[in-house]
PDB file of N, CA and C in Angstrom:
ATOM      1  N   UNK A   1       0.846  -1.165   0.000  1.00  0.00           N
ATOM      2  CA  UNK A   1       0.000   0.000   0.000  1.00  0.00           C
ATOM      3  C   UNK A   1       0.889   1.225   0.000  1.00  0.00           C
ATOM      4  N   UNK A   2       0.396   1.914  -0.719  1.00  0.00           N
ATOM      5  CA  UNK A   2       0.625   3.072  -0.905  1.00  0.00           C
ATOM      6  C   UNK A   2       0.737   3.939   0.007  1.00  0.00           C
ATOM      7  N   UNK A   3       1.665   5.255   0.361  1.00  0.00           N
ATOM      8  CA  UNK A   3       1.881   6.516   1.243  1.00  0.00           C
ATOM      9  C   UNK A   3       1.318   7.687   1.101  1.00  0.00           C
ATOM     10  N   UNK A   4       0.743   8.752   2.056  1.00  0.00           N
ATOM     11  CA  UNK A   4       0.713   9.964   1.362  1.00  0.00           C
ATOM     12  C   UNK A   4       1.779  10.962   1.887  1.00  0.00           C
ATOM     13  N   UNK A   5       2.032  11.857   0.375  1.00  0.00           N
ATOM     14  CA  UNK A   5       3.229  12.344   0.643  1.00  0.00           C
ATOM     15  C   UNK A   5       2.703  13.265   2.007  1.00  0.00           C
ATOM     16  N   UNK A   6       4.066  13.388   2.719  1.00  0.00           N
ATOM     17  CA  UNK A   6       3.772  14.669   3.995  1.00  0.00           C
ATOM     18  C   UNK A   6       4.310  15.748   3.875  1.00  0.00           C
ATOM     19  N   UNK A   7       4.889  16.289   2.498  1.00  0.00           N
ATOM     20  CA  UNK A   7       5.163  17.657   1.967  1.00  0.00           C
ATOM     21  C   UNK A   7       4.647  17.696   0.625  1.00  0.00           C
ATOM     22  N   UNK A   8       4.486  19.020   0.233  1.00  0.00           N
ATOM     23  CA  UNK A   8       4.044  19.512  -0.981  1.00  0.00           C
ATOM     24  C   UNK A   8       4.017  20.878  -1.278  1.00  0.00           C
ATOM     25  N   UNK A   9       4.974  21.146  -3.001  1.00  0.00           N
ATOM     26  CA  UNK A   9       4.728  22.347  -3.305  1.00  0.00           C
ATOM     27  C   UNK A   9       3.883  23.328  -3.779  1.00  0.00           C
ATOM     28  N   UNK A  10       2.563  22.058  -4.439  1.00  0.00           N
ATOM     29  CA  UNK A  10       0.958  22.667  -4.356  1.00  0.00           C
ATOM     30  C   UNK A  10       0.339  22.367  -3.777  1.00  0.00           C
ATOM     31  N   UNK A  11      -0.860  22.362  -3.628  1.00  0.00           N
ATOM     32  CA  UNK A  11      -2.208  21.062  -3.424  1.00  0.00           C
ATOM     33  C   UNK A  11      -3.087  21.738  -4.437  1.00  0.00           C
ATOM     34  N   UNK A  12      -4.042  20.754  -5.197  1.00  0.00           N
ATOM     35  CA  UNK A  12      -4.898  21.162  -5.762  1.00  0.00           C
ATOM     36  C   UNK A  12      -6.120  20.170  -4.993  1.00  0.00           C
ATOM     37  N   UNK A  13      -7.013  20.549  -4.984  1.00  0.00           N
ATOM     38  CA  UNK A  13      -8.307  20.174  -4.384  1.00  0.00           C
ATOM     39  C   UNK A  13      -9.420  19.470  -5.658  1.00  0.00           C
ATOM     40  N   UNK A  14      -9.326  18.378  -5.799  1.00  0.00           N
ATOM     41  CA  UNK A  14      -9.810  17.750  -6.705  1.00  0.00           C
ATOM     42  C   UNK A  14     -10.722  16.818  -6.507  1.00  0.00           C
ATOM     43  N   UNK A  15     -12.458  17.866  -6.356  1.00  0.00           N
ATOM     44  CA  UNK A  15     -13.353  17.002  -5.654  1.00  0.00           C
ATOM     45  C   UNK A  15     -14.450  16.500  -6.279  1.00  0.00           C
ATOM     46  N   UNK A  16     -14.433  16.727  -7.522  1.00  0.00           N
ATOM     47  CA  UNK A  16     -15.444  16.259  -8.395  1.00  0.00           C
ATOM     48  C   UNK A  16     -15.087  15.294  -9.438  1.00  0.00           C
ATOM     49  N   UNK A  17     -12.971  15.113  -9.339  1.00  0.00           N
ATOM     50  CA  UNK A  17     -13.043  14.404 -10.304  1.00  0.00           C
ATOM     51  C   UNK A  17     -12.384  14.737 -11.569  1.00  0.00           C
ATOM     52  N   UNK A  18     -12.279  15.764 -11.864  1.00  0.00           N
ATOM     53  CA  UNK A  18     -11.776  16.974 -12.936  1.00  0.00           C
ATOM     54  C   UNK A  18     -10.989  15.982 -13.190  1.00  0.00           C
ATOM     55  N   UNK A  19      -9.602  15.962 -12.177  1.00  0.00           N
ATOM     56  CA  UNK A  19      -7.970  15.795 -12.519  1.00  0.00           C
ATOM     57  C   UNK A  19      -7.763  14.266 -12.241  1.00  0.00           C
ATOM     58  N   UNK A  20      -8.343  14.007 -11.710  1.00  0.00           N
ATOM     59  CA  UNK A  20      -8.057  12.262 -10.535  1.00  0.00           C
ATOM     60  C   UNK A  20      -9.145  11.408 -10.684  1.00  0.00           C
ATOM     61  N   UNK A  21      -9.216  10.226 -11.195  1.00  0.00           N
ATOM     62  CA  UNK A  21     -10.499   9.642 -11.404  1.00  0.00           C
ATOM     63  C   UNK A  21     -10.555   9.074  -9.719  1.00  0.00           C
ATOM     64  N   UNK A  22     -11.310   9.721  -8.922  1.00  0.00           N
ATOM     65  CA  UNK A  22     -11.314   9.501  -7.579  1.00  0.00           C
ATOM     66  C   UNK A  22     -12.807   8.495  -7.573  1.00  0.00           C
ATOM     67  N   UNK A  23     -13.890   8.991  -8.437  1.00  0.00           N
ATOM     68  CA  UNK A  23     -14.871   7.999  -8.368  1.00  0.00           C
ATOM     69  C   UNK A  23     -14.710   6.518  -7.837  1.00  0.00           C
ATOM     70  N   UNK A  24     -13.733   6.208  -8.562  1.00  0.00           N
ATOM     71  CA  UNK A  24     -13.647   4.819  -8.343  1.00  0.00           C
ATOM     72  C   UNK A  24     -13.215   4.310  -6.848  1.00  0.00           C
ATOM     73  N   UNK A  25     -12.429   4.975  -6.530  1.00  0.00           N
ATOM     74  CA  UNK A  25     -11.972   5.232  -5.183  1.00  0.00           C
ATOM     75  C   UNK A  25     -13.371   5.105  -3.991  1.00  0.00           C
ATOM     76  N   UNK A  26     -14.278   6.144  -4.230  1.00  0.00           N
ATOM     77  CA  UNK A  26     -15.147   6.302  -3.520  1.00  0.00           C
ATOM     78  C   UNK A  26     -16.272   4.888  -3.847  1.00  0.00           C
ATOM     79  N   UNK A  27     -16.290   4.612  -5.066  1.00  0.00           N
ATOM     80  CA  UNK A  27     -16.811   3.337  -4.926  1.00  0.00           C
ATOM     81  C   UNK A  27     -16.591   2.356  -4.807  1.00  0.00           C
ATOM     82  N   UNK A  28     -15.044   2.009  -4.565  1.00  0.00           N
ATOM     83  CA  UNK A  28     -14.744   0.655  -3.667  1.00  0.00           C
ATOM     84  C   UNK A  28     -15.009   1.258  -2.397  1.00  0.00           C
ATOM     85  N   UNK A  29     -15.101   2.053  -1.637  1.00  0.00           N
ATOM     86  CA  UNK A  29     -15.222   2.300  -0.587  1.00  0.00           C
ATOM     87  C   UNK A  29     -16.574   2.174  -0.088  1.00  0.00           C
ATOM     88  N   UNK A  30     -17.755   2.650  -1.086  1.00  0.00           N
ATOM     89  CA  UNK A  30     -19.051   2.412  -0.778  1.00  0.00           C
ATOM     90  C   UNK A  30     -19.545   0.875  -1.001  1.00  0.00           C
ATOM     91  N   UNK A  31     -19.035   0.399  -2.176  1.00  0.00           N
ATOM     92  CA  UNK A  31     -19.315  -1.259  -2.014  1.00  0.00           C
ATOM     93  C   UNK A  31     -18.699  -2.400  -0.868  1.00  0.00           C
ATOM     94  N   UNK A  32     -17.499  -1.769  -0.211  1.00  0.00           N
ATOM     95  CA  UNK A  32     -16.984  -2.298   0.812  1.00  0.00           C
ATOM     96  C   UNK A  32     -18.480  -2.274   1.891  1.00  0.00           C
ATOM     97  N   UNK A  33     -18.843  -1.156   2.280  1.00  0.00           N
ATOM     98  CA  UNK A  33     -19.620  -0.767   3.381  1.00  0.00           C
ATOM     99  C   UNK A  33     -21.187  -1.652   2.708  1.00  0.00           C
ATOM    100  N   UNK A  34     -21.129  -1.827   2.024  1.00  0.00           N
ATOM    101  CA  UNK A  34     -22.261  -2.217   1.859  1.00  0.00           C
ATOM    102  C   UNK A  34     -22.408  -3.937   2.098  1.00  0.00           C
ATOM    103  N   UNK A  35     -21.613  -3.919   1.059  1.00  0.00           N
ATOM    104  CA  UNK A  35     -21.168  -5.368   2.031  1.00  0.00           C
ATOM    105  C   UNK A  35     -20.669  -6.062   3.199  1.00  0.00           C
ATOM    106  N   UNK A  36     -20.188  -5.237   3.616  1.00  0.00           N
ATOM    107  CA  UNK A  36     -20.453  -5.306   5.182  1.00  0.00           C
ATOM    108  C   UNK A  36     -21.661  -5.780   5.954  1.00  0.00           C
ATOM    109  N   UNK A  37     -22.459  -5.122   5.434  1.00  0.00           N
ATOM    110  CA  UNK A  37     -23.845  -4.942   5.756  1.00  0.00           C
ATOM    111  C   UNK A  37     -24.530  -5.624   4.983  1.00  0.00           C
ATOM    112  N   UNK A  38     -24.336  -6.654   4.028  1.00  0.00           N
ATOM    113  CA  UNK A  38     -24.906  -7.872   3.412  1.00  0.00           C
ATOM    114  C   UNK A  38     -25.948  -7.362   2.335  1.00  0.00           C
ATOM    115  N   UNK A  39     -25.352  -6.429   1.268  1.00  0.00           N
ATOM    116  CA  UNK A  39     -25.923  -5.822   0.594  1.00  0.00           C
ATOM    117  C   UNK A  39     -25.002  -5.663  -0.649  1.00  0.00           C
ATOM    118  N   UNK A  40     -25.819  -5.503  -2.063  1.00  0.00           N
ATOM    119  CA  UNK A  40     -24.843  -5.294  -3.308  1.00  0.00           C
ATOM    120  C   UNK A  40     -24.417  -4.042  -3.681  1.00  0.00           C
ATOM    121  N   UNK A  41     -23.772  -3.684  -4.335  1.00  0.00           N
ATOM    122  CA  UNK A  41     -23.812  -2.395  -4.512  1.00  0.00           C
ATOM    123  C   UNK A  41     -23.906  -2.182  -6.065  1.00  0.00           C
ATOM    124  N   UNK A  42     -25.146  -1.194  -6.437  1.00  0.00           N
ATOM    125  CA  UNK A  42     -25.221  -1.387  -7.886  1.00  0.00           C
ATOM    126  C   UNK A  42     -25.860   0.091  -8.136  1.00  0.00           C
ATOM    127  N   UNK A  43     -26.355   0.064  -9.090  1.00  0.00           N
ATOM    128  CA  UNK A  43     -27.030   1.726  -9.900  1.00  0.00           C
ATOM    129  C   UNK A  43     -28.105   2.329  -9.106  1.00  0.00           C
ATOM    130  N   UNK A  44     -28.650   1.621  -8.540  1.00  0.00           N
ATOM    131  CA  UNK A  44     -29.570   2.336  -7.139  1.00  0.00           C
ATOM    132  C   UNK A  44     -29.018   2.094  -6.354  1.00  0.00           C
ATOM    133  N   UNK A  45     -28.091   1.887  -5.433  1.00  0.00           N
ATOM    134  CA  UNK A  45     -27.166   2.433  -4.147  1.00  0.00           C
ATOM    135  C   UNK A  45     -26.535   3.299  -4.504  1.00  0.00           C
ATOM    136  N   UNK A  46     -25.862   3.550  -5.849  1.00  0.00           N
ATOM    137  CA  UNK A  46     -25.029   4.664  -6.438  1.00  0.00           C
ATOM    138  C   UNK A  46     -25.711   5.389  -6.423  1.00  0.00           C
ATOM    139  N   UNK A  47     -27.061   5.602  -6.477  1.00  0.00           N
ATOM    140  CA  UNK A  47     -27.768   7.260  -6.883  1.00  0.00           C
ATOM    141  C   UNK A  47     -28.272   7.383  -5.762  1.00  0.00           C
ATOM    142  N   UNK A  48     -28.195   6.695  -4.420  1.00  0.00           N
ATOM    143  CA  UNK A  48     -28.049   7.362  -2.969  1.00  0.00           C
ATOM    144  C   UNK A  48     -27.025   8.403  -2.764  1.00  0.00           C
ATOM    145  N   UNK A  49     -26.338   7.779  -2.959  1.00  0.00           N
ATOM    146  CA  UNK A  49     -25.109   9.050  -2.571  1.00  0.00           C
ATOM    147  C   UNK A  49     -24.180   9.573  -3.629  1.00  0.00           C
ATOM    148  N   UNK A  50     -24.493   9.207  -4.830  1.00  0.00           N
ATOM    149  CA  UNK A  50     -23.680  10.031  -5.754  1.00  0.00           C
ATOM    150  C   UNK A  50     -24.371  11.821  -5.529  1.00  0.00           C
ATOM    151  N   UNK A  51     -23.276  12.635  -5.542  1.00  0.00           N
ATOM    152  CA  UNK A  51     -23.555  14.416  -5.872  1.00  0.00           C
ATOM    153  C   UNK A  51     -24.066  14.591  -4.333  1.00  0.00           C
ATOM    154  N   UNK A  52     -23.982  13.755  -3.566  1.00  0.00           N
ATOM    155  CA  UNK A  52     -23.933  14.211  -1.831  1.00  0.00           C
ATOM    156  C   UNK A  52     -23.151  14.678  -1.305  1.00  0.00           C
ATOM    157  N   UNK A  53     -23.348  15.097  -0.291  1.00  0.00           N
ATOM    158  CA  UNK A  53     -22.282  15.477   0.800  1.00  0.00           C
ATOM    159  C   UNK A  53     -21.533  14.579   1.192  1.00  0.00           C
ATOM    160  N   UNK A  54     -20.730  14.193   2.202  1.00  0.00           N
ATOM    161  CA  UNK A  54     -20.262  13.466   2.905  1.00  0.00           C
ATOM    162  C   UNK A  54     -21.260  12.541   3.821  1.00  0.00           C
ATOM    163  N   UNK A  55     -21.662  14.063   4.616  1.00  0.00           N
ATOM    164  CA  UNK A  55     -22.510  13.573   5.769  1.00  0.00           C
ATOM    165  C   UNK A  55     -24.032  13.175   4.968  1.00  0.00           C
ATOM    166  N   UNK A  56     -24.361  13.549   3.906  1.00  0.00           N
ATOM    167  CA  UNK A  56     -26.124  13.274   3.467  1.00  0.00           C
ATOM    168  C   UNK A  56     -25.673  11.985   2.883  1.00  0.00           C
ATOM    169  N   UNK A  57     -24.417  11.315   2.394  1.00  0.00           N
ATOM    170  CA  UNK A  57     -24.830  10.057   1.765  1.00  0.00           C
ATOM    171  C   UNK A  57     -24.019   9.397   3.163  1.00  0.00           C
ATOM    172  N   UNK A  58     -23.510   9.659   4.071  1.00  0.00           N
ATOM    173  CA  UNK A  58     -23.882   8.702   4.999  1.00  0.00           C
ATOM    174  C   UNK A  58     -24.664   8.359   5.790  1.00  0.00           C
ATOM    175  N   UNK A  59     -26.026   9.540   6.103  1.00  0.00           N
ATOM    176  CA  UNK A  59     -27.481   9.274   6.096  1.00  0.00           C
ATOM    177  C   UNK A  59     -28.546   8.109   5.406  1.00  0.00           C
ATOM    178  N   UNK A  60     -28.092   9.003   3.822  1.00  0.00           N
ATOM    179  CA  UNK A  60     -28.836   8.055   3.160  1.00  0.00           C
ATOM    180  C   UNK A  60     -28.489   6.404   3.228  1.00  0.00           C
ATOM    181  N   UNK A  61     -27.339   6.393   3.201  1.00  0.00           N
ATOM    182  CA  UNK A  61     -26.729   4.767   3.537  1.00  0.00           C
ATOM    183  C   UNK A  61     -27.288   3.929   4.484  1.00  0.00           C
ATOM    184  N   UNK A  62     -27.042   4.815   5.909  1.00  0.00           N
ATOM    185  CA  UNK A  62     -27.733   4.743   6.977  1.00  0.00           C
ATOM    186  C   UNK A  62     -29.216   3.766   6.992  1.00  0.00           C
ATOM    187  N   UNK A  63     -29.982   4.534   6.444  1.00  0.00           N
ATOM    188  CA  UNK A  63     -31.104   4.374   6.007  1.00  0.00           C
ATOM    189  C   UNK A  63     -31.390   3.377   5.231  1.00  0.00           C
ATOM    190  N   UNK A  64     -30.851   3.334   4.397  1.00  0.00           N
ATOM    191  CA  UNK A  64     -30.987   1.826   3.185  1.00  0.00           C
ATOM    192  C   UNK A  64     -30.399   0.597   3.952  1.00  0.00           C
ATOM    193  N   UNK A  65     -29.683   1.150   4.970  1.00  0.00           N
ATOM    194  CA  UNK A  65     -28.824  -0.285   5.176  1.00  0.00           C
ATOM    195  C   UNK A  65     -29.534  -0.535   6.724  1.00  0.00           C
ATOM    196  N   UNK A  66     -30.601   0.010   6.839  1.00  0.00           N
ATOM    197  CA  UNK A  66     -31.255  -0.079   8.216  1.00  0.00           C
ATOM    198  C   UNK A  66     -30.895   0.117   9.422  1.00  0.00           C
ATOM    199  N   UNK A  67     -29.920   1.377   9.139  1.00  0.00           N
ATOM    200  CA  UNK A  67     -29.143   1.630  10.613  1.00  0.00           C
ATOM    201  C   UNK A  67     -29.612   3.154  11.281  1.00  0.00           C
ATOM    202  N   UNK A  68     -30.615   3.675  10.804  1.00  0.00           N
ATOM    203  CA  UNK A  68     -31.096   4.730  11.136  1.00  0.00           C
ATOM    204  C   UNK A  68     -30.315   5.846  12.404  1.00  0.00           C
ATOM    205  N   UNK A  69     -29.477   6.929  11.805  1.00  0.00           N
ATOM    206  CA  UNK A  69     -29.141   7.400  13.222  1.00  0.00           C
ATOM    207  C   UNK A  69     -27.279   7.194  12.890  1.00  0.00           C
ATOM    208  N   UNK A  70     -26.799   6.687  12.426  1.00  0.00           N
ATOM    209  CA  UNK A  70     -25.483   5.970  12.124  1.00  0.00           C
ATOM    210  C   UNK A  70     -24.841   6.281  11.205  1.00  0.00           C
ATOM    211  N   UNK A  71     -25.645   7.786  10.893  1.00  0.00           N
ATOM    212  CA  UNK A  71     -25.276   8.417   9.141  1.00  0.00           C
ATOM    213  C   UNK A  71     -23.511   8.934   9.872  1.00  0.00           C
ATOM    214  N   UNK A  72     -23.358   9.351  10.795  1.00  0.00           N
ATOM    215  CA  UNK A  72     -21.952   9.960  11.130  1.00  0.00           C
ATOM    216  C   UNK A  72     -20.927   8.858  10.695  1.00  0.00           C
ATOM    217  N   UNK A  73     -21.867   8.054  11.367  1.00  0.00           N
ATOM    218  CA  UNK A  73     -20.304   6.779  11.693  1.00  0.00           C
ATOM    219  C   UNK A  73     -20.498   5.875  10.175  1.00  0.00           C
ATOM    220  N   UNK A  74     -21.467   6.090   9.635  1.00  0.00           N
ATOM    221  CA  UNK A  74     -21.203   5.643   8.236  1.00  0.00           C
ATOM    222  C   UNK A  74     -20.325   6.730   7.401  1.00  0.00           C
ATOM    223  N   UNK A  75     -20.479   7.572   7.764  1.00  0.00           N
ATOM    224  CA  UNK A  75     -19.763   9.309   6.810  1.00  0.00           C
ATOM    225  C   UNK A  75     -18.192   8.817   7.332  1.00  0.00           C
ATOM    226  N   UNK A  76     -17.936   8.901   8.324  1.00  0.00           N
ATOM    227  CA  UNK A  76     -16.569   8.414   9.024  1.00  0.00           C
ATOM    228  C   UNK A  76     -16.029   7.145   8.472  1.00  0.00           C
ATOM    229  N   UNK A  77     -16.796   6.066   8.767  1.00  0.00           N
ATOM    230  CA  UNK A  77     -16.247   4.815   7.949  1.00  0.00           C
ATOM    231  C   UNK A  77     -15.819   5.091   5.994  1.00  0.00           C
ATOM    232  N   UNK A  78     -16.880   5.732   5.585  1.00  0.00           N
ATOM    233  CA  UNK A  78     -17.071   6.172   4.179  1.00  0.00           C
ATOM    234  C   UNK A  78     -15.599   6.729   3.810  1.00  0.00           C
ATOM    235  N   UNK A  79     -15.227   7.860   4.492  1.00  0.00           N
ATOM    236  CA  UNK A  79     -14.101   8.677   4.282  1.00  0.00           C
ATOM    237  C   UNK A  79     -12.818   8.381   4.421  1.00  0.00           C
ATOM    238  N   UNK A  80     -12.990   6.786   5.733  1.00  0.00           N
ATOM    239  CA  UNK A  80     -11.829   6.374   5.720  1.00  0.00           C
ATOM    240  C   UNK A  80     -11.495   5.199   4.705  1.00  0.00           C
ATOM    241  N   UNK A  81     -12.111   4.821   4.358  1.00  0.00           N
ATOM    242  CA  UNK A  81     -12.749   3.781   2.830  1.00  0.00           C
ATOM    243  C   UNK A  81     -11.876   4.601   2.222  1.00  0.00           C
ATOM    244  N   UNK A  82     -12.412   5.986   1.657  1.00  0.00           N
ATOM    245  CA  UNK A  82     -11.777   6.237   0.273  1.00  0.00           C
ATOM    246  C   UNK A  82      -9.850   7.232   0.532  1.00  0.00           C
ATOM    247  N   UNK A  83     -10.048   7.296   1.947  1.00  0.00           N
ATOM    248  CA  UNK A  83      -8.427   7.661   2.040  1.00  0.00           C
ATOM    249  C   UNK A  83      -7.664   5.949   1.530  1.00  0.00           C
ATOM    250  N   UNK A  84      -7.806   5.132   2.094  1.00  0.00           N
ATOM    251  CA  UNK A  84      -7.277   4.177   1.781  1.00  0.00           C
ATOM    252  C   UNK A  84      -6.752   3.867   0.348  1.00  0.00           C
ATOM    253  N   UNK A  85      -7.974   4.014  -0.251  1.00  0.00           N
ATOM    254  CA  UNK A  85      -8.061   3.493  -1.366  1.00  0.00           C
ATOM    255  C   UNK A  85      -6.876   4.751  -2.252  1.00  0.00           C
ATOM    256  N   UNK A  86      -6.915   6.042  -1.762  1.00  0.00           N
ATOM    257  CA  UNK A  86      -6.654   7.362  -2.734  1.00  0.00           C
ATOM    258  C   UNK A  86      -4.936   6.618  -1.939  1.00  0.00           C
ATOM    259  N   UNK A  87      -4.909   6.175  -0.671  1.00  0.00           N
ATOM    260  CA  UNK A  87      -3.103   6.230  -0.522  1.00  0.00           C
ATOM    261  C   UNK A  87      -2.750   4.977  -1.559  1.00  0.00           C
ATOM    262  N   UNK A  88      -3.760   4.196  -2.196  1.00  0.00           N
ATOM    263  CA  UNK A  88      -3.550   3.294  -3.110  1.00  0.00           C
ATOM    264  C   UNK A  88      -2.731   3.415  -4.589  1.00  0.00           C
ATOM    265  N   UNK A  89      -3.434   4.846  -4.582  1.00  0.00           N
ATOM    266  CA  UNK A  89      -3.114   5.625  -5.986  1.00  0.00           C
ATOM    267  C   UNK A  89      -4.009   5.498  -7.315  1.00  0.00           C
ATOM    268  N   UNK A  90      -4.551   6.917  -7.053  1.00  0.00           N
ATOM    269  CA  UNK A  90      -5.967   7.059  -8.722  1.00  0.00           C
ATOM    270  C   UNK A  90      -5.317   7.712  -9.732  1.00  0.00           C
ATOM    271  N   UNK A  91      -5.700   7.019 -10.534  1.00  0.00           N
ATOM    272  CA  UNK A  91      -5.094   7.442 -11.511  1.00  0.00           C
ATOM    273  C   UNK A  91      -5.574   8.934 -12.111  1.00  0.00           C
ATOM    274  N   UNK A  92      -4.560   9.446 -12.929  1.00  0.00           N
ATOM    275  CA  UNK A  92      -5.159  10.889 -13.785  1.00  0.00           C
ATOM    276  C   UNK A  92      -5.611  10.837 -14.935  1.00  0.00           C
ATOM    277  N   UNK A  93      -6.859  11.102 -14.997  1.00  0.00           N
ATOM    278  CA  UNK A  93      -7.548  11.285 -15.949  1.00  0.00           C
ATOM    279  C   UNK A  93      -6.810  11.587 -17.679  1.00  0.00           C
ATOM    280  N   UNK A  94      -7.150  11.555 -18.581  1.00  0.00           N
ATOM    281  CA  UNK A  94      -6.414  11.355 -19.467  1.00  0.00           C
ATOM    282  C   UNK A  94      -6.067  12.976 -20.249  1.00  0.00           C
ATOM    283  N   UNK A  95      -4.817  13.167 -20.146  1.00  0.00           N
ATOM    284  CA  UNK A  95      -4.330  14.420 -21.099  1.00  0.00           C
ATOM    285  C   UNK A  95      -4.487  15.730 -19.645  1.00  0.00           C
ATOM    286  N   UNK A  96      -4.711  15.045 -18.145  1.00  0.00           N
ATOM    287  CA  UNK A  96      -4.859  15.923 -16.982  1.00  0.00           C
ATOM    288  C   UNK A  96      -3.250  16.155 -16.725  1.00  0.00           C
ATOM    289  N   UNK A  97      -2.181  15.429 -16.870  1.00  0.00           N
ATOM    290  CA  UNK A  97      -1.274  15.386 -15.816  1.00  0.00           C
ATOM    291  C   UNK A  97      -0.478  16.291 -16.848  1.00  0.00           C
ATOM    292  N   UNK A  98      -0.520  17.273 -17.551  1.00  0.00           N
ATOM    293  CA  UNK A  98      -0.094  18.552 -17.847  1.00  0.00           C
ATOM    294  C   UNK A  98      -0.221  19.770 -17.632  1.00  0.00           C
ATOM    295  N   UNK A  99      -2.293  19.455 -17.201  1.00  0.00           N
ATOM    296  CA  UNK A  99      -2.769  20.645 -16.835  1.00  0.00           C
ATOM    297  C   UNK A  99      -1.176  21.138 -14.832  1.00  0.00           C
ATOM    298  N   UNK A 100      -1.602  20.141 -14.498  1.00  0.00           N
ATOM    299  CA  UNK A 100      -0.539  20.505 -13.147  1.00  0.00           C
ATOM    300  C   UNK A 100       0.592  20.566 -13.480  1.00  0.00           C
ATOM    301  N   UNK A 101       1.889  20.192 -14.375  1.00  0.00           N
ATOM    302  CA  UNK A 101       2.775  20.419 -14.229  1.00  0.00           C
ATOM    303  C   UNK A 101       3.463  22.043 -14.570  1.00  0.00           C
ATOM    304  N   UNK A 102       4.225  22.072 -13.937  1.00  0.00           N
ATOM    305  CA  UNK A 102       5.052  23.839 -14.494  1.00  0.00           C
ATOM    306  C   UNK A 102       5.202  23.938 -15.565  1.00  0.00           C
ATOM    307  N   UNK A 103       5.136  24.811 -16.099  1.00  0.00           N
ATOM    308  CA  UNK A 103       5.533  25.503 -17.959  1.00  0.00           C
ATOM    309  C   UNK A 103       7.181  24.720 -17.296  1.00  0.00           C
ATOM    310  N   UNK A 104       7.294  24.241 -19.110  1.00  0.00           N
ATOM    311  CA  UNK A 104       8.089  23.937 -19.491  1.00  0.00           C
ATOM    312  C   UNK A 104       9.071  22.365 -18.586  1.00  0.00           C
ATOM    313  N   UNK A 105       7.738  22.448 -17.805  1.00  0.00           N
ATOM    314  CA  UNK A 105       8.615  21.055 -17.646  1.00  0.00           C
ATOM    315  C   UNK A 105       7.369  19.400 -17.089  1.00  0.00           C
ATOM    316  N   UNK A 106       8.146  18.701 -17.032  1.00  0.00           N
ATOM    317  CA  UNK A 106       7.504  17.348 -17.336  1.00  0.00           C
ATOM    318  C   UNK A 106       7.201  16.847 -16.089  1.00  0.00           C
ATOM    319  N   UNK A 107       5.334  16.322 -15.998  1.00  0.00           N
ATOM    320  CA  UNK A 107       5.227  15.748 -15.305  1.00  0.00           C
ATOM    321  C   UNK A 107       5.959  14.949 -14.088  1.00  0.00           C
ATOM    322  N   UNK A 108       5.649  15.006 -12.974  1.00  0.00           N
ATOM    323  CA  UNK A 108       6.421  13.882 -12.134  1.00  0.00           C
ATOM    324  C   UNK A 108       5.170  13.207 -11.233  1.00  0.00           C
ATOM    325  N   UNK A 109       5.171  11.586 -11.260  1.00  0.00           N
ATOM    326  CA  UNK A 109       4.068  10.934 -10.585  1.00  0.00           C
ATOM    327  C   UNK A 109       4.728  11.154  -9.433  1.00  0.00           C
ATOM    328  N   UNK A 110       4.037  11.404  -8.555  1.00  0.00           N
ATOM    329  CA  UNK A 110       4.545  11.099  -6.710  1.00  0.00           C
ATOM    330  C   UNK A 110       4.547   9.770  -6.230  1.00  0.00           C
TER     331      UNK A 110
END
């Protein structure tokens, strides 16, 4: 498994996806939890919490998965799901890993 770096000369905040295909990330993390909880994860569990918050799709989860009340500690479990997965390493989207690098010089993966 993968590290995250503990210095940096930018950060860019990449929460929708733009630069980092993070989706995927977040959905091993939501099919983990679901299965947990003896459940599949497919195109209606995805449109629970896809374009949510943190905390509203660990509500909604909550809720589907019959734990009413548990949206925190599902939001918490959720988030630590997809750190895992991101110290794994997501990949960049295609023709992205120029938009970040400096004029005139070449990409570097971390």
């Amino acid at each position: 498994m993968g590290t995250l770096p503990t210095s940096a000369e930018a950060v860019v905040f990449d929460c929708d996806g733009l630069l980092v295909d993070t989706e995927a990330c977040w959905t091993v993390a939501e099919t983990a939890i679901f299965a947990a909880h003896g459940h599949p994860f497919g195109p209606e569990q995805k449109a629970l919490v896809i374009g949510r918050t943190v905390e509203a799709a660990g509500e909604a989860m909550a809720e589907y998965l019959g734990r009413p009340g548990a949206g925190a500690e599902i939001a918490a479990e959720l988030l630590e799901g997809v750190r895992k997965e991101l110290a794994r390493g997501a990949a960049a989207l295609p023709g992205r890993r120029n938009w970040c690098a400096p004029a005139g010089q070449p990409y570097r993966s971390p």
